[in-house]
C-alpha atoms as a PDB file:
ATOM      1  CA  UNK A   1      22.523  57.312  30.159  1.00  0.00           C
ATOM      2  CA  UNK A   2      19.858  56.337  33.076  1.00  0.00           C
ATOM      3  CA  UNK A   3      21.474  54.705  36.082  1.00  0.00           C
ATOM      4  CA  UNK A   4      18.951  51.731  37.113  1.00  0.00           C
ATOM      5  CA  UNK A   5      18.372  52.747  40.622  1.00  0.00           C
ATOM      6  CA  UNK A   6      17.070  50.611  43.843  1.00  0.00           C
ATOM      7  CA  UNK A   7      16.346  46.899  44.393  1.00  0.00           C
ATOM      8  CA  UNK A   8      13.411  46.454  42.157  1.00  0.00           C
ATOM      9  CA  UNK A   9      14.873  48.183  39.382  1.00  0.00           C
ATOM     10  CA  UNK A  10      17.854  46.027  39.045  1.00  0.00           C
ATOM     11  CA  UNK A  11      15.864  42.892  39.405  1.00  0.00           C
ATOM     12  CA  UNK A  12      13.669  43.522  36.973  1.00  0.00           C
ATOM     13  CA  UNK A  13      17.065  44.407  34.750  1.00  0.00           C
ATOM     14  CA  UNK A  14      18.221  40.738  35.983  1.00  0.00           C
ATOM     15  CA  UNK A  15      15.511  39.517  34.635  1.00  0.00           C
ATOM     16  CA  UNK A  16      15.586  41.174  30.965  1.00  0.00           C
ATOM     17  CA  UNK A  17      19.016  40.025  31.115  1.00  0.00           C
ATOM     18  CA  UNK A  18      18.282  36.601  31.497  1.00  0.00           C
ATOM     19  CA  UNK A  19      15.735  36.894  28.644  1.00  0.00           C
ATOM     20  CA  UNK A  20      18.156  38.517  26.400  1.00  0.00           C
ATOM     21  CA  UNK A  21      20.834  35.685  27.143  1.00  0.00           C
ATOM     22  CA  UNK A  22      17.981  32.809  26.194  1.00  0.00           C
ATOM     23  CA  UNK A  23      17.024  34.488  23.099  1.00  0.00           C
ATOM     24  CA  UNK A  24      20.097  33.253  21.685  1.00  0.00           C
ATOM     25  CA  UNK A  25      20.504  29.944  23.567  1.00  0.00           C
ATOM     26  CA  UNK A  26      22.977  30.868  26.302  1.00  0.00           C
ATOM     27  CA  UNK A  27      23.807  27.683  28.186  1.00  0.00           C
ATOM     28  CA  UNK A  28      24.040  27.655  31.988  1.00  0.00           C
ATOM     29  CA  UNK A  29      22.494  30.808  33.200  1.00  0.00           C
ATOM     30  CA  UNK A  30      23.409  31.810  36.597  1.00  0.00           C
ATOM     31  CA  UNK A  31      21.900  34.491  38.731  1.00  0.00           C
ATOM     32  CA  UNK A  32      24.360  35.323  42.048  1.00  0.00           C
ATOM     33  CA  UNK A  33      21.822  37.553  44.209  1.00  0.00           C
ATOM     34  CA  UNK A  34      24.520  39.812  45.680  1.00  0.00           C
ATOM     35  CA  UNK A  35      22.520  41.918  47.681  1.00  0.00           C
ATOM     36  CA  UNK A  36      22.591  40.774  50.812  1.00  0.00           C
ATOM     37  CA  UNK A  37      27.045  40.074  50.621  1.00  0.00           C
ATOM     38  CA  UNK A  38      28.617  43.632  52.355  1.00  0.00           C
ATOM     39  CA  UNK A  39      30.857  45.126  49.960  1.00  0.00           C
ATOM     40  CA  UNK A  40      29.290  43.496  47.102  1.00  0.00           C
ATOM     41  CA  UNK A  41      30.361  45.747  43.615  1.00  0.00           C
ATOM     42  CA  UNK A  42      26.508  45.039  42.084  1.00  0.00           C
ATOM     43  CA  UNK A  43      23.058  43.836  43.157  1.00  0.00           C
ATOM     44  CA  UNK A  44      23.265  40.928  40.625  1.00  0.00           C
ATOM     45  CA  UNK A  45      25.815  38.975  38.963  1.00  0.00           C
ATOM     46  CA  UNK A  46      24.207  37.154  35.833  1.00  0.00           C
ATOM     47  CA  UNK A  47      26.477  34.487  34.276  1.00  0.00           C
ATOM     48  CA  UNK A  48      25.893  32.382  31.187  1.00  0.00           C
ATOM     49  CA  UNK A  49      28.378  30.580  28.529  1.00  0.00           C
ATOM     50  CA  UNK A  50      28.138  30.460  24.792  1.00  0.00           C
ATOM     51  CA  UNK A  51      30.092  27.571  22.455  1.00  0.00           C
ATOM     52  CA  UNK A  52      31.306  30.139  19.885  1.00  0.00           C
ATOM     53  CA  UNK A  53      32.669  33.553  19.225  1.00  0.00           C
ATOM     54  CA  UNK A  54      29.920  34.353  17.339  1.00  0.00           C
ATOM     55  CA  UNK A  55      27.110  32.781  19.864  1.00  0.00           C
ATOM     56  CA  UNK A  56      29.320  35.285  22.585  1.00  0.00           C
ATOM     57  CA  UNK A  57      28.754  37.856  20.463  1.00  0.00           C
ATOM     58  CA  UNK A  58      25.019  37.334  19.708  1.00  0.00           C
ATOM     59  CA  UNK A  59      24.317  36.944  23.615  1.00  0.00           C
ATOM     60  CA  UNK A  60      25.967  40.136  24.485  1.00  0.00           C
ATOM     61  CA  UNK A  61      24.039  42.418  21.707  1.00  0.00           C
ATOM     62  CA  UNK A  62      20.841  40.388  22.459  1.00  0.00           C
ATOM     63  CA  UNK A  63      21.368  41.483  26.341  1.00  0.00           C
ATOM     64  CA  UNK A  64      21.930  45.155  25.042  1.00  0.00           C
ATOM     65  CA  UNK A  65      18.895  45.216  22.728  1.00  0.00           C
ATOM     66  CA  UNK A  66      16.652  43.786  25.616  1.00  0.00           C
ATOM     67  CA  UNK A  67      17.393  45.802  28.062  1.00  0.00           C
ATOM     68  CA  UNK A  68      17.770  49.099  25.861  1.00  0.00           C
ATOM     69  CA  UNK A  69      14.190  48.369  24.387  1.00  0.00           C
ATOM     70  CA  UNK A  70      12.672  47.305  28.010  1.00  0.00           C
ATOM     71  CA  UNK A  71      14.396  50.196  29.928  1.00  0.00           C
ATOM     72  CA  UNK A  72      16.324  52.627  27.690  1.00  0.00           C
ATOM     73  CA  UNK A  73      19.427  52.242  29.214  1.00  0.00           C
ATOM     74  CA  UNK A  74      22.874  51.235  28.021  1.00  0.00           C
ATOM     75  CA  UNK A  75      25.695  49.689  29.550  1.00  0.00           C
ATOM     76  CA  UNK A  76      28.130  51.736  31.851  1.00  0.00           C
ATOM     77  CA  UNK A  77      30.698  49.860  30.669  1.00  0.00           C
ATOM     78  CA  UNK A  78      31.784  47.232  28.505  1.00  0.00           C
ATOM     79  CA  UNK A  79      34.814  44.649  27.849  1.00  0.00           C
ATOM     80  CA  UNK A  80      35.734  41.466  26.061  1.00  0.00           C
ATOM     81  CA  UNK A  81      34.120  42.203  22.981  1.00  0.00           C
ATOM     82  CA  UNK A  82      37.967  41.714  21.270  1.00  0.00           C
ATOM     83  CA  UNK A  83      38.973  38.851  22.946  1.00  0.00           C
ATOM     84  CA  UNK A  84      35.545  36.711  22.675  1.00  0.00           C
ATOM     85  CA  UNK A  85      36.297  34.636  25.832  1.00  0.00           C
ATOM     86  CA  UNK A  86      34.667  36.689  28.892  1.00  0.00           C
ATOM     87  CA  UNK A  87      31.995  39.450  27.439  1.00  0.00           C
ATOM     88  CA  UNK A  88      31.625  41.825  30.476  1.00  0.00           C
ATOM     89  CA  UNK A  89      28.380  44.374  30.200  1.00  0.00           C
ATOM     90  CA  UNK A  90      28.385  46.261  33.366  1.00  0.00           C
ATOM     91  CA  UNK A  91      24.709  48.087  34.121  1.00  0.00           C
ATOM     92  CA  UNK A  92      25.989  49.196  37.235  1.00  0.00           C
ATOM     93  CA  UNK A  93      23.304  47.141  40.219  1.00  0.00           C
ATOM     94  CA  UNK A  94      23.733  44.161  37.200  1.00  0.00           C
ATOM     95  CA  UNK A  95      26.874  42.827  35.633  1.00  0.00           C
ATOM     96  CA  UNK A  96      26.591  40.336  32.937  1.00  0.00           C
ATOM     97  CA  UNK A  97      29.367  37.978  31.944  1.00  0.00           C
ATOM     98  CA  UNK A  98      29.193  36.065  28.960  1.00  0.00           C
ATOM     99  CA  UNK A  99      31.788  33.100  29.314  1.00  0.00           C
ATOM    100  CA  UNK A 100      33.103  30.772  26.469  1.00  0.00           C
ATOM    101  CA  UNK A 101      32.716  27.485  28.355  1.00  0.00           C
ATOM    102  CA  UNK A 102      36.068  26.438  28.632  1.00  0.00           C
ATOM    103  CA  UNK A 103      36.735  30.012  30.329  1.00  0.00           C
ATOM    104  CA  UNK A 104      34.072  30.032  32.284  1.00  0.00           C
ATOM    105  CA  UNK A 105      35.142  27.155  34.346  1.00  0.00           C
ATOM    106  CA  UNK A 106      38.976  29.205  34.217  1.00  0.00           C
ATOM    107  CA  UNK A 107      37.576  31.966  36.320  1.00  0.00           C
ATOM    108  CA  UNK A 108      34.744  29.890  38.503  1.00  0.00           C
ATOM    109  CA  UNK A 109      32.878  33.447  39.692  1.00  0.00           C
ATOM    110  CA  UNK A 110      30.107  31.376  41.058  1.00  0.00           C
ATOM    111  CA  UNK A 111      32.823  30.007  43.432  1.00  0.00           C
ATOM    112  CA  UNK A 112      34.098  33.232  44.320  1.00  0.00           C
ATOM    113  CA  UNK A 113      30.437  34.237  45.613  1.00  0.00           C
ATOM    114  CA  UNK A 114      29.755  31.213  48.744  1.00  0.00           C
ATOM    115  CA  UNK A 115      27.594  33.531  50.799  1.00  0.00           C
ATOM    116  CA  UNK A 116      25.862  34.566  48.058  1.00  0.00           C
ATOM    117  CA  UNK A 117      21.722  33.218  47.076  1.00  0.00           C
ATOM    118  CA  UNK A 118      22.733  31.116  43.212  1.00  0.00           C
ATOM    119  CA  UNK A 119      19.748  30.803  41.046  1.00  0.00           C
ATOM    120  CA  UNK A 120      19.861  28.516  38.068  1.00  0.00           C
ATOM    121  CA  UNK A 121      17.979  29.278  35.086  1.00  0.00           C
ATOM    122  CA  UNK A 122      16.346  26.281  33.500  1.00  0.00           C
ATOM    123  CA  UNK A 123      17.628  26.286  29.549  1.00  0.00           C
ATOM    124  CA  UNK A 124      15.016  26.896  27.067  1.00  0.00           C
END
């Protein structure tokens, strides 16, 4: 597996992300530029919320396929496929969360994040 290295790398990997999640209709996209927060775990947080197990589950191989046909690269890491409330792909400079709504506001990451540059993604 290829580590995405450096600031332009992992936004263009936000970005192919973000495509990935509206190819199959994710609601609320959220980019949390992370860069700039010391002690930040990633570059990018990208957050988006799906109505259905399967929808989850169509988001979070739609995100894989993108970015594995764009850049050749897999996840480090993945979790939540089991559960299908909180989908966590972890690229390393990008982690992805894929929420079920009702979960999503649960956890609130975008609240945990103040300092942090929000970006949200018009729907398609």
């Amino acid at each position: 597996m290829t580590e995405v290295k450096g600031v332009k790398e992992s936004e263009q990997l936000e970005e192919i992300v973000v495509k990935g999640m509206q190819e199959k209709k994710a609601s609320d996209i959220v980019v949390i530029d992370l860069k700039e927060i010391g002690n930040a775990v990633a570059n990018y947080f990208v957050i988006c919320s799906g109505n259905s197990d399967t929808q989850l589950d169509a988001i979070a191989d739609s995100v894989e396929e993108e970015v594995y046909k764009a850049l050749g690269i897999n996840p480090w890491q993945k979790e939540g496929k089991e559960n299908k409330e909180w989908i966590l792909l972890d690229y390393a400079d990008v982690v992805v969360h894929i929420f079920r709504k009702d979960r999503r506001e649960f956890y609130s990451l975008e609240k945990l994040w103040g300092d942090a540059k929000v970006t949200q993604i018009e729907d398609l």
